[in-house]
N, C-alpha and C. Protein backbone atom coordinates (compact mmCIF):
# COMPACT_ATOMS: atom_id res chain seq x y z
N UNK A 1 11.31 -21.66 60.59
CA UNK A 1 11.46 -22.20 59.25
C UNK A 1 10.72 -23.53 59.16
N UNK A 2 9.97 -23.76 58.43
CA UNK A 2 8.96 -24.61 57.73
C UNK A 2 10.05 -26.08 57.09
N UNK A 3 10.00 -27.22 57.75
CA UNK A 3 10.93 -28.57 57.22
C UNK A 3 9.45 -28.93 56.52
N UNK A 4 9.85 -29.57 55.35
CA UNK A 4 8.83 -30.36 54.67
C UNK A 4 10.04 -31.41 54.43
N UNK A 5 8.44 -32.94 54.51
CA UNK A 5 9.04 -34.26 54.27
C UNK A 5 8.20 -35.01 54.88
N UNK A 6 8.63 -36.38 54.31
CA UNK A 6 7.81 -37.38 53.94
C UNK A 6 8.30 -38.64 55.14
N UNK A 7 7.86 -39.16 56.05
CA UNK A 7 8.53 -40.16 56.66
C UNK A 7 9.08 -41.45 55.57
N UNK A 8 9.83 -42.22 56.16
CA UNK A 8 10.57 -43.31 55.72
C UNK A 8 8.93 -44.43 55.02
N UNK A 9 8.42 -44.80 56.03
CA UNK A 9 7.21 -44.97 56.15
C UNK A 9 5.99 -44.80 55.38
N UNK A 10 5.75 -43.55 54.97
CA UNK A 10 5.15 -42.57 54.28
C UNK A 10 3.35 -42.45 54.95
N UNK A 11 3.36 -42.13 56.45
CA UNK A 11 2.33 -42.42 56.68
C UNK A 11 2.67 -40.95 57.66
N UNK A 12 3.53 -40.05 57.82
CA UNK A 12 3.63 -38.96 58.15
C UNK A 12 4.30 -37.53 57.37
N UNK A 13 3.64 -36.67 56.81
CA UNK A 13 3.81 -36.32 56.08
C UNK A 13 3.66 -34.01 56.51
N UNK A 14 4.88 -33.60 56.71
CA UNK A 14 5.53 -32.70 57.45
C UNK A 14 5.62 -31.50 56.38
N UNK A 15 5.10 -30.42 56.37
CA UNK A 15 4.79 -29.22 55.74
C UNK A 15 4.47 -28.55 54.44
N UNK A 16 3.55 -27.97 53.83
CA UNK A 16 2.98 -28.12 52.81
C UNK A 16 3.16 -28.43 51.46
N UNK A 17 5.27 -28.82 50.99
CA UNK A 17 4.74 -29.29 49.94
C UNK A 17 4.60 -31.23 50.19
N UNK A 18 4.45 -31.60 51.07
CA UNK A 18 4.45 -32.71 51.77
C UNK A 18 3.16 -33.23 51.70
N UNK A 19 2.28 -32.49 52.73
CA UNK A 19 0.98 -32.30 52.55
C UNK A 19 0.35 -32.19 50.89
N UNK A 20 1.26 -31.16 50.19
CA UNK A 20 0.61 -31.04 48.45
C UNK A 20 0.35 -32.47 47.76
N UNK A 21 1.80 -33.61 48.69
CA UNK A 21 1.94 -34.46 47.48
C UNK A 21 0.92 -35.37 48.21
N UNK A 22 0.46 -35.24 49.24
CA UNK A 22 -0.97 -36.32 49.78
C UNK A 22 -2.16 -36.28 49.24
N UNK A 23 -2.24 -34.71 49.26
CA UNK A 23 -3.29 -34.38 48.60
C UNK A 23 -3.69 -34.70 46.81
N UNK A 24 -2.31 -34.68 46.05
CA UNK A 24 -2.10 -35.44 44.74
C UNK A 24 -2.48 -36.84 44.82
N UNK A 25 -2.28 -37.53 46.09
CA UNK A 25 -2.20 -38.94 45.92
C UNK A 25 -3.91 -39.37 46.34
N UNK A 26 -4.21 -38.49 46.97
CA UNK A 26 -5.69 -38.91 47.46
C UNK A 26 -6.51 -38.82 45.80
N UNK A 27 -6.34 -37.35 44.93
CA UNK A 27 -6.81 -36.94 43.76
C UNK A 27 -6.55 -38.28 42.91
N UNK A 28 -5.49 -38.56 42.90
CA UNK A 28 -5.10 -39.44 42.11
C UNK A 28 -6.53 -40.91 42.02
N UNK A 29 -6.29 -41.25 43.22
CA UNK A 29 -7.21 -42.16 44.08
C UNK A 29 -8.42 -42.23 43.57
N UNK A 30 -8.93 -40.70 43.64
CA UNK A 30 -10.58 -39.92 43.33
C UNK A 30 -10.37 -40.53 41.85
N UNK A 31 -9.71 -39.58 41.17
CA UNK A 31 -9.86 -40.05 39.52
C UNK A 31 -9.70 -41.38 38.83
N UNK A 32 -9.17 -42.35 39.99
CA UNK A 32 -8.61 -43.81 38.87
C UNK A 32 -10.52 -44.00 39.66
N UNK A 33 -10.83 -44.08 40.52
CA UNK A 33 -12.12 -44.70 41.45
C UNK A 33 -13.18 -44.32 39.86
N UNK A 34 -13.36 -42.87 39.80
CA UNK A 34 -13.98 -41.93 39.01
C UNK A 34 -14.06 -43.13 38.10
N UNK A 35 -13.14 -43.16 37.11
CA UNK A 35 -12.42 -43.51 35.62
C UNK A 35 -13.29 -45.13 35.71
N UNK A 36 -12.68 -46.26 36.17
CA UNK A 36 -13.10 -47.17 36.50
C UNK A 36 -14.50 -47.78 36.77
N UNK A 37 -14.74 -46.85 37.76
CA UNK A 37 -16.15 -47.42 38.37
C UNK A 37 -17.64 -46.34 37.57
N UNK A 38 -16.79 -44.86 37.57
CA UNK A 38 -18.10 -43.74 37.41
C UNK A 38 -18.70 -43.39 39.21
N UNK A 39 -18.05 -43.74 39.78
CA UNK A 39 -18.22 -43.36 41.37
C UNK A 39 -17.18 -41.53 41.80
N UNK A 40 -18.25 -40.93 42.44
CA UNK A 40 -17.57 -39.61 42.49
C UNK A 40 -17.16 -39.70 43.94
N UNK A 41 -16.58 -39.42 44.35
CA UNK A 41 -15.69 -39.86 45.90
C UNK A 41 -16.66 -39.59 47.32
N UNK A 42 -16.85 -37.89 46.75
CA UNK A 42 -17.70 -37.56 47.24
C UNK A 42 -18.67 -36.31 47.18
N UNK A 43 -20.00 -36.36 47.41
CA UNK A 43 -20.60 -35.39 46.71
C UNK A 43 -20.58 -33.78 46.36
N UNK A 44 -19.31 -33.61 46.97
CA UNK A 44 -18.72 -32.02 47.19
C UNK A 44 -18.22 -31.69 45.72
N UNK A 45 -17.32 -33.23 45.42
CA UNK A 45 -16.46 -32.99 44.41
C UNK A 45 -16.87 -33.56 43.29
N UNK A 46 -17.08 -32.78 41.97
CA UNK A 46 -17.40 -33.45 40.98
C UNK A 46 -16.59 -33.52 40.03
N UNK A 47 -16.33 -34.14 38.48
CA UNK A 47 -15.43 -34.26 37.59
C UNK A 47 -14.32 -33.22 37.21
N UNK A 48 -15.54 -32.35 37.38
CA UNK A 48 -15.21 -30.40 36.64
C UNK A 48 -14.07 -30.07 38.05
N UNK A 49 -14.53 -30.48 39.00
CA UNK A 49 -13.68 -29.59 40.29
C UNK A 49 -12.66 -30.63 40.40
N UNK A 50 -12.36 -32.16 40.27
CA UNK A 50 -11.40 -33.18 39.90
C UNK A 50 -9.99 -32.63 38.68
N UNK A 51 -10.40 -32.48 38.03
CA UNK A 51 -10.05 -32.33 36.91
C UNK A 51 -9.19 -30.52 36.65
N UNK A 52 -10.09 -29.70 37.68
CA UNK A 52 -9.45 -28.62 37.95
C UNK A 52 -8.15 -28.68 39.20
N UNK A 53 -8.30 -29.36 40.04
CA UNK A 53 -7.39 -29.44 40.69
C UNK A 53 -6.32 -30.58 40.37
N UNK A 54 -6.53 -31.16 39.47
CA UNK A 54 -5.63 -32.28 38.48
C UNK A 54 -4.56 -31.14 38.05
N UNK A 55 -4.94 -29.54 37.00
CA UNK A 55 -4.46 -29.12 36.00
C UNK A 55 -3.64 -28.18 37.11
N UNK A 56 -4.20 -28.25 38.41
CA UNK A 56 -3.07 -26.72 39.05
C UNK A 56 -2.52 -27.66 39.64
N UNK A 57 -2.54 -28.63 40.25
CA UNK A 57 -1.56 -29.22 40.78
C UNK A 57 -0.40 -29.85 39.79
N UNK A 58 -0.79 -30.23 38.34
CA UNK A 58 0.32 -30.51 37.71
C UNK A 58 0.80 -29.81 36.38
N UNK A 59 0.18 -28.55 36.78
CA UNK A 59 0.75 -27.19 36.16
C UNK A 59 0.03 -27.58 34.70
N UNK A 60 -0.77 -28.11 34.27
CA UNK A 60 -0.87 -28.60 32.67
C UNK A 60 -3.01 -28.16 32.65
N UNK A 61 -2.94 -28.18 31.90
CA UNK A 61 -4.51 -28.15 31.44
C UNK A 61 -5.21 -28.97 30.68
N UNK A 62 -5.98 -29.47 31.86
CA UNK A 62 -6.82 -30.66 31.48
C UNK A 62 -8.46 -30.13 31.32
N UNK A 63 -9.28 -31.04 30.29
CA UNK A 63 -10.63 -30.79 30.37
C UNK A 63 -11.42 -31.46 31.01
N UNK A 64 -12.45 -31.25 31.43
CA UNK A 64 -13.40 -32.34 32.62
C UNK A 64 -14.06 -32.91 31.66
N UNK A 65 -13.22 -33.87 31.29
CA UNK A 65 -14.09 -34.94 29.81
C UNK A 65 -13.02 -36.23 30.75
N UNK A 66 -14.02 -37.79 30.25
CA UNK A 66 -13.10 -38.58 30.78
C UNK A 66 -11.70 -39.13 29.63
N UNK A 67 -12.28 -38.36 28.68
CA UNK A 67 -10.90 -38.76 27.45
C UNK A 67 -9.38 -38.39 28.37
N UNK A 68 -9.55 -37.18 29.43
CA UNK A 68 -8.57 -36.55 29.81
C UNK A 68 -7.96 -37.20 31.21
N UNK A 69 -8.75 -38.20 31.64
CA UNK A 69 -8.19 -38.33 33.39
C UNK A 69 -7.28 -39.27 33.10
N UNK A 70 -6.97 -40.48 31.85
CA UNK A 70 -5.59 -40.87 31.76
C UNK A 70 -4.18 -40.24 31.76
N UNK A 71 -4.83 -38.58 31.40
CA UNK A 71 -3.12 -37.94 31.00
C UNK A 71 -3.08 -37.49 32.09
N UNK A 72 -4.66 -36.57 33.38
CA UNK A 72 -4.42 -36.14 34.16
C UNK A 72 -3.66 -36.72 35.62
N UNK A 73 -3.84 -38.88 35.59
CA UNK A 73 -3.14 -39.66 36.30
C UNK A 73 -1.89 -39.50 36.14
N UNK A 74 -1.42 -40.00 34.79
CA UNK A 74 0.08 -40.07 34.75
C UNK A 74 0.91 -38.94 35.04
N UNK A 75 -0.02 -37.67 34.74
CA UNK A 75 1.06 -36.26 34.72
C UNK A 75 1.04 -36.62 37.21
N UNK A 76 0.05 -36.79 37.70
CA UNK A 76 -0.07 -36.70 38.92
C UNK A 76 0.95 -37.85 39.33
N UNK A 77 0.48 -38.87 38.51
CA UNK A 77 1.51 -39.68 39.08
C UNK A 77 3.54 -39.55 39.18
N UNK A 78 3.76 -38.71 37.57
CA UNK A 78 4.97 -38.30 37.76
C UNK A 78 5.33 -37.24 38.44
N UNK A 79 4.47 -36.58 39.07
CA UNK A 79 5.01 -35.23 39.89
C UNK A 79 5.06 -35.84 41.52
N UNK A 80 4.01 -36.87 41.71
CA UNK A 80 4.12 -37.72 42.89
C UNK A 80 5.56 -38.67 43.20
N UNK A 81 5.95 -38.94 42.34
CA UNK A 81 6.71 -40.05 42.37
C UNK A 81 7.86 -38.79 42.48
N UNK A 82 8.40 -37.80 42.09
CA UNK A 82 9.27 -36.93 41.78
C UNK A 82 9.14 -36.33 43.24
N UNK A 83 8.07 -35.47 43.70
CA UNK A 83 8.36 -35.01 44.81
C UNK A 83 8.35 -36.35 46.17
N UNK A 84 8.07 -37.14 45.96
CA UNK A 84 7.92 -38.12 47.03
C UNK A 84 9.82 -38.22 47.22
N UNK A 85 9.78 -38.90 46.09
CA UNK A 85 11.93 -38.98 46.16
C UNK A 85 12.29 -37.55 46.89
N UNK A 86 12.21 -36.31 46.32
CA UNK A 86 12.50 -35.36 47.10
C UNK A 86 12.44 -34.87 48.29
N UNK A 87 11.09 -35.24 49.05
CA UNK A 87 10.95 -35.12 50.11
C UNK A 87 11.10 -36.52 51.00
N UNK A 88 11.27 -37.75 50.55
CA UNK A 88 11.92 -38.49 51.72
C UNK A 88 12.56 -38.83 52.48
N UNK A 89 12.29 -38.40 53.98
CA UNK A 89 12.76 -38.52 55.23
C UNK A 89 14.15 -40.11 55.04
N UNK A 90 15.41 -39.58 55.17
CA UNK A 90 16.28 -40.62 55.14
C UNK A 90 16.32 -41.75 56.27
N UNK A 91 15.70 -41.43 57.50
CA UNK A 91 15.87 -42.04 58.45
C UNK A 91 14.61 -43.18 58.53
């Protein structure tokens, strides 16, 4: 059986929906960098593929326009902040 969770810490991070919410927080990261500067993280990933993994990770549908990466932060940021509480390691 698969434990997911988040250390006290938050610098160890224990089975995939654990891993999901790192991977939200790195995206997150990509898009404020994006938004701000116009810097793409890295050349693999562009707005269109940002912006797609914005809308499945927070179940909502976003367009790869930058009108959209403010709603696509906050929706990431409240599903981050939600599963982070859920999965934190008490110890």
């Amino acid at each position: 059986m698969e434990t997911n969770s988040i250390s006290a810490d938050g610098r160890i991070y224990s089975g995939r929906q654990a891993v999901g919410v790192f991977q939200a927080k790195v995206l997150l990261g990509s898009l404020k960098l994006y938004a701000k500067t116009g810097i793409i993280p890295t050349r693999g990933v562009g707005i269109k593929r940002m912006m797609a993994l914005a809308s499945e990770i927070a179940g909502k549908p976003f367009k790869a326009s930058k009108r959209d990466i403010p709603a696509a932060c906050e929706a990431l940021e409240l599903m981050i902040a939600a599963s982070t509480h859920a999965l934190q390691d008490p110890s």
